[in-house]
Every structure is written in structure tokens, then in C-alpha cells.
C-alpha atoms as a PDB file:
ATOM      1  CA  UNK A   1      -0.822   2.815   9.202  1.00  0.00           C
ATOM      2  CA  UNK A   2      -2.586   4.892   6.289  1.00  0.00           C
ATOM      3  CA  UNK A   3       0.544   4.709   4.069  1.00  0.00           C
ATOM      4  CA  UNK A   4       1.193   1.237   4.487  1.00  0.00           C
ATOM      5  CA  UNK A   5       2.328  -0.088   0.817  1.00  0.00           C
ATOM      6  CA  UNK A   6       1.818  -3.191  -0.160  1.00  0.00           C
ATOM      7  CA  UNK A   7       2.245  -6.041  -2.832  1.00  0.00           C
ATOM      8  CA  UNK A   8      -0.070  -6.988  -5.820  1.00  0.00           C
ATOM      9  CA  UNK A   9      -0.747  -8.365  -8.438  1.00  0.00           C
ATOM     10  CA  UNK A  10      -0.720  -7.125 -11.748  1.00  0.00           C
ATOM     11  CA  UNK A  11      -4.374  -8.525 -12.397  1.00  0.00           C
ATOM     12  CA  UNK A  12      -5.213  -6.040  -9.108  1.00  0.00           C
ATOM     13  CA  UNK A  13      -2.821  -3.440 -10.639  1.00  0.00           C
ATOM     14  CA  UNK A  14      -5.057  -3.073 -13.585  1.00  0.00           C
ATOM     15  CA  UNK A  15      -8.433  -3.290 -11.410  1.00  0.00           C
ATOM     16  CA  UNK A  16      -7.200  -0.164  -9.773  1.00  0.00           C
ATOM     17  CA  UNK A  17      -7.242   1.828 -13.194  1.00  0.00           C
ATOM     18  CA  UNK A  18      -3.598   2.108 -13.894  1.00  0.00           C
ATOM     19  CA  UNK A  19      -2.991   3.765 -17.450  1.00  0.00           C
ATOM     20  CA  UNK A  20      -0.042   3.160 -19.429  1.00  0.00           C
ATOM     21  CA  UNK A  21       1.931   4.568 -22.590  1.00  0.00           C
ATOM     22  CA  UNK A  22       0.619   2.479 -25.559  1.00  0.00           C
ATOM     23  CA  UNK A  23       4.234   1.752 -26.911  1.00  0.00           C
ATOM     24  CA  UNK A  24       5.832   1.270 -22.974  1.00  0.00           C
ATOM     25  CA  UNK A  25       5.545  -2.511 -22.511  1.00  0.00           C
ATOM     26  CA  UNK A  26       7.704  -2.781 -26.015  1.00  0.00           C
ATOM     27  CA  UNK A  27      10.614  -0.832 -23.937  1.00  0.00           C
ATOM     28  CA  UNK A  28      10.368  -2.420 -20.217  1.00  0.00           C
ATOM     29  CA  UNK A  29       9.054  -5.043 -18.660  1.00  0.00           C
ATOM     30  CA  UNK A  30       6.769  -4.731 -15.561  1.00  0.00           C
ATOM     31  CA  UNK A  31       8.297  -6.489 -12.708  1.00  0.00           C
ATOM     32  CA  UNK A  32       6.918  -5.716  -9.330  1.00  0.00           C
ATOM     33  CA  UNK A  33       3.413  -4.181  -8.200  1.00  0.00           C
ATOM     34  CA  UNK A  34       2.736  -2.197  -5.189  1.00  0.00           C
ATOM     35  CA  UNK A  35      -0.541  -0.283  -3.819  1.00  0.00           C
ATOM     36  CA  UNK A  36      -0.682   2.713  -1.127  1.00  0.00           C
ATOM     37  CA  UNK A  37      -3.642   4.068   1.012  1.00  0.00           C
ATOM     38  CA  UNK A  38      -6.018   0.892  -0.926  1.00  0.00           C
ATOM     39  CA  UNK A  39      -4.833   1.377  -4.372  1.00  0.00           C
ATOM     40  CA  UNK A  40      -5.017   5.313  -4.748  1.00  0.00           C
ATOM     41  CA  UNK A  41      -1.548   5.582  -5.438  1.00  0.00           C
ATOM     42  CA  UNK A  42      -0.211   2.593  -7.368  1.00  0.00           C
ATOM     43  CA  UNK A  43       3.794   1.784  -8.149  1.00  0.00           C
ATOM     44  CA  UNK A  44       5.645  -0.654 -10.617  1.00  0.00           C
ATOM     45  CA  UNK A  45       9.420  -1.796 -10.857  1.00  0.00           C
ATOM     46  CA  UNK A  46      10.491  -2.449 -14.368  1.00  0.00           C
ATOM     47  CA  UNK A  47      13.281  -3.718 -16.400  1.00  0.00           C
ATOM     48  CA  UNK A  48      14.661  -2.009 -19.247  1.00  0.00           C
ATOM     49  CA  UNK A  49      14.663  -4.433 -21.830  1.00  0.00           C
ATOM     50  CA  UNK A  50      17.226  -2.619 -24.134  1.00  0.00           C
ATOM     51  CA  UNK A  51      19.619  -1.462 -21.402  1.00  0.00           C
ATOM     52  CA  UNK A  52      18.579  -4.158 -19.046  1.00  0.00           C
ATOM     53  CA  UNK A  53      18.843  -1.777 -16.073  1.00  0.00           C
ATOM     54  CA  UNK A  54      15.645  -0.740 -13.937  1.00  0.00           C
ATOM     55  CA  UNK A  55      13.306   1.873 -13.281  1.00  0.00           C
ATOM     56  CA  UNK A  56      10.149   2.788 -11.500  1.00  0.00           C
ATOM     57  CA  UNK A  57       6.787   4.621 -11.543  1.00  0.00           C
ATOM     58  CA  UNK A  58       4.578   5.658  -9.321  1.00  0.00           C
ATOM     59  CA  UNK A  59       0.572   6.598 -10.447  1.00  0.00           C
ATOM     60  CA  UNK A  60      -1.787   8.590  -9.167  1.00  0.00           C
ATOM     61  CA  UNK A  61      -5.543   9.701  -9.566  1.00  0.00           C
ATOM     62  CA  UNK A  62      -5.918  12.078 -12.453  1.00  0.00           C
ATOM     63  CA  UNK A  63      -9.363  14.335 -12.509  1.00  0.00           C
ATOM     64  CA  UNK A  64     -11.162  11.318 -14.279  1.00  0.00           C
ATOM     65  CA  UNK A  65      -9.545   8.650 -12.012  1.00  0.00           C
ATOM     66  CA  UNK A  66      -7.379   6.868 -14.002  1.00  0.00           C
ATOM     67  CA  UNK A  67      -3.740   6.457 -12.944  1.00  0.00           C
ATOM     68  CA  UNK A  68      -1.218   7.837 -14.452  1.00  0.00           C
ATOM     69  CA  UNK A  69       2.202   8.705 -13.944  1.00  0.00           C
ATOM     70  CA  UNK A  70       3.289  10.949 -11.134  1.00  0.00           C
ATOM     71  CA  UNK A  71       6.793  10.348 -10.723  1.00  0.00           C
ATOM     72  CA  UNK A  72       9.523   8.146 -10.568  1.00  0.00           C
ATOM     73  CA  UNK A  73      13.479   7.370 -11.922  1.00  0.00           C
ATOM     74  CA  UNK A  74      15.653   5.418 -14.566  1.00  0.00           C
ATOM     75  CA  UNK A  75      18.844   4.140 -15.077  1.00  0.00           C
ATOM     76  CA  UNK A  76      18.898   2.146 -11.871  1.00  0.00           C
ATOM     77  CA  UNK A  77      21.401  -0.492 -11.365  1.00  0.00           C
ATOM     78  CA  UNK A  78      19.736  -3.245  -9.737  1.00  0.00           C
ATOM     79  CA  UNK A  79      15.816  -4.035  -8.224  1.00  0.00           C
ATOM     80  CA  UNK A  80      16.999  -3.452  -4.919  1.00  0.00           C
ATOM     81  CA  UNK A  81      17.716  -0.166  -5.951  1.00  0.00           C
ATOM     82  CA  UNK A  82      14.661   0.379  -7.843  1.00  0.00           C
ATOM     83  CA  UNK A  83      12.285  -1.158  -4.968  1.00  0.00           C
ATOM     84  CA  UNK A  84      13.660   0.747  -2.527  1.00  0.00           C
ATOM     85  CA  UNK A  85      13.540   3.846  -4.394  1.00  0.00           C
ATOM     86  CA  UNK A  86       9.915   3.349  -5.285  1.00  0.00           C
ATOM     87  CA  UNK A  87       9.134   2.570  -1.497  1.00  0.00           C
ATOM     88  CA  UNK A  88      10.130   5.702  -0.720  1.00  0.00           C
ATOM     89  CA  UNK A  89       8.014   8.234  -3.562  1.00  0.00           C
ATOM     90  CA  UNK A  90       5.196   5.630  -3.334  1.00  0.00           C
ATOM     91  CA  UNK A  91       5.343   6.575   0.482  1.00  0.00           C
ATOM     92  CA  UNK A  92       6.039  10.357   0.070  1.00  0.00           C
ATOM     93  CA  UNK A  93       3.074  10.987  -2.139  1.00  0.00           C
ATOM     94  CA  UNK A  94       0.685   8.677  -0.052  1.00  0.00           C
ATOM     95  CA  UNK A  95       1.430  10.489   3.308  1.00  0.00           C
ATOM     96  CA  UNK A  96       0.331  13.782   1.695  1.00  0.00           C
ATOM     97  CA  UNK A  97      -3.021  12.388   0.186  1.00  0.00           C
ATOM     98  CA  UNK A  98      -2.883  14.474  -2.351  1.00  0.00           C
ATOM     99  CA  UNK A  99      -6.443  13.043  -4.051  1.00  0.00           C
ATOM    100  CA  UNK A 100      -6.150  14.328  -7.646  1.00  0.00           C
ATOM    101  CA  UNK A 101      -2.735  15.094  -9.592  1.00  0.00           C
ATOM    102  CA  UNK A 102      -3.371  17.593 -12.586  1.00  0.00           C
ATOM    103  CA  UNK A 103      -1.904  16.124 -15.905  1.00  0.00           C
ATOM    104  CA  UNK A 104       0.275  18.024 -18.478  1.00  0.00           C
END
């Protein structure tokens, strides 16, 4: 299945060019890695570590190829929550195939 998404590791995160705030690991911790269609579309479950709720992200190609953020939510009670949430954008954006997201 071209969508399939599935579980990595940070190390293999990284190796698939995800780009991150400087200052966001000081506000969340990264939890939980995930790839779609062989690491175009990359996702990440964090914890909040002021509010100690959760959120996700979900990165995708920009014109250079670096990852970067392309949607996702916070304020979520629990990881469930959060995975599940991120299972389904991580899946939405990888069954388009959208190859390059414009940033702002």
C-alpha cells in the first residue's frame, strides 16, 4: 500500500531531512517517529513539556527538500490521541502525493 506509515527512529527521522524550529526542542519533547510513501512525508508525537499535554507534526518536502512543517494540532490530551490524530494527516497528505509544499 503506497501510504503505508510506518515507525522510525529518530536517527532515520533526521536522515530523511527533517527541519526543526531552533528553540522547539526547549518547549516539547519528541516522542514518536513515523515515515509515509519512504520518508517523503515524515510525522512526530510530542510532549509539551510546560503543559505536559501532546501534539503532533507532520513534514513535508519544501522546494529544496528539506522537511518542514505541513500541518498538525496541540493541546491534545493523551498520545493515543495524538498518534491517532497524526495517523490520520500523515495519511491524508501521503495519499495525495503532493511532492513539494510551498513555504510561507
Amino acid at each position: 500500500m503506497p501510504n503505508t506509515i510506518e515507525s522510525i527512529t529518530v536517527h532515520s527521522f533526521e536522515q530523511h531531512g527533517a527541519a526543526r524550529h531552533p528553540g522547539a526542542l526547549m518547549h516539547v519533547e519528541e516522542l514518536e517517529f513515523y515515515a509515509a510513501l519512504d520518508g517523503w512525508y515524515l510525522g512526530v508525537v510530542c510532549r509539551d513539556r510546560h503543559d505536559n499535554d501532546y501534539s503532533f507534526a507532520v513534514l513535508g518536502p519544501d522546494p529544496v527538500g528539506a522537511k518542514r512543517w505541513i500541518g498538525g494540532a496541540d493541546s491534545i490530551k493523551s498520545i493515543d490521541e495524538a498518534r491517532t490524530k497524526l495517523h490520520e494527516e500523515l495519511g491524508q497528505f501521503a495519499a495525495k502525493g503532493k511532492r513539494v509544499h510551498q513555504q510561507d
